[in-house]
Protein backbone atom coordinates (compact mmCIF):
# COMPACT_ATOMS: atom_id res chain seq x y z
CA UNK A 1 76.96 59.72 116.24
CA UNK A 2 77.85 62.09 119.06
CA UNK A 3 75.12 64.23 119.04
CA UNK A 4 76.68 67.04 121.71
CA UNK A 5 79.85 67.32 119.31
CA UNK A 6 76.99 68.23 116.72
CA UNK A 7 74.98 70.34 118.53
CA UNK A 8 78.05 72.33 119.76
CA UNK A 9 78.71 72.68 115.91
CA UNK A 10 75.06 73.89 115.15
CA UNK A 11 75.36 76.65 118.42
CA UNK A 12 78.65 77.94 116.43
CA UNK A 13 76.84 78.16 113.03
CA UNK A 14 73.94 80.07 114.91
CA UNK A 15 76.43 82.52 116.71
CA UNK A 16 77.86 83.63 113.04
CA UNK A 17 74.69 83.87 111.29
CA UNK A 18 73.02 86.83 110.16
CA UNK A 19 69.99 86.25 109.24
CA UNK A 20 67.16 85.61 111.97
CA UNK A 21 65.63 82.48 110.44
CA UNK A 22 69.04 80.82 110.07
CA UNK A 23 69.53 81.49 113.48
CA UNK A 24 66.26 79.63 114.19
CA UNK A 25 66.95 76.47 112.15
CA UNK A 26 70.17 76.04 113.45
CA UNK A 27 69.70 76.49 117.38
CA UNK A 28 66.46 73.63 116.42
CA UNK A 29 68.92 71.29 115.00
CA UNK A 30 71.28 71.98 118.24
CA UNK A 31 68.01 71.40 120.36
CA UNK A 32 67.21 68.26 118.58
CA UNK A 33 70.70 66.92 118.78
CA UNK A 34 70.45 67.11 122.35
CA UNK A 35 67.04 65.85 123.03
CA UNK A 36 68.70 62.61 120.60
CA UNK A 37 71.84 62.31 123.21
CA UNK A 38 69.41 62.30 126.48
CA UNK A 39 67.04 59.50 124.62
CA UNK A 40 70.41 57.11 123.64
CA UNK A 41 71.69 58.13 127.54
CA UNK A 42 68.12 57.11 128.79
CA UNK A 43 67.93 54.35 126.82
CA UNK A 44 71.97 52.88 128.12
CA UNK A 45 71.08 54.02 132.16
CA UNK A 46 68.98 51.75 134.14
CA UNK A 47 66.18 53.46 135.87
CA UNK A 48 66.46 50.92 138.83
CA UNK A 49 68.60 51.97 141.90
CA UNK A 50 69.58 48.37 142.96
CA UNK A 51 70.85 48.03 139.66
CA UNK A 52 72.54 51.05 139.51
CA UNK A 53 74.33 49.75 142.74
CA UNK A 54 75.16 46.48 141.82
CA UNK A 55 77.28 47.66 138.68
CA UNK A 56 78.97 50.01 140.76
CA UNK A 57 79.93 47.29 143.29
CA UNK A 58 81.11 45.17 140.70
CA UNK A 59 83.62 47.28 138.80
């Protein structure tokens, strides 16, 4: 799933609401949808330099 595409989507649906609470709920689903892309992006980066390096120098 590409959970910034959906978040964008939930910041849109929070811009036209009217009603406080809606507002709420959606800019928490946005919120969540992001914390979910930077856990699947932690999860695919290696937190080790050298390795970081070596996959550069190999491309």
């Amino acid at each position: 799933m590409d959970y910034v595409t959906e978040a964008k989507k939930f910041i849109a649906r929070a811009v036209d609401a009217h009603s406080p609470d809606v507002v709420k709920e959606h800019l928490k689903m946005a919120e969540w949808c992001l914390g979910q892309e930077i856990e699947e992006r932690d999860d695919t980066v290696p937190s080790d330099p050298a390795t970081v390096r070596k996959a550069v120098q190999a491309s």
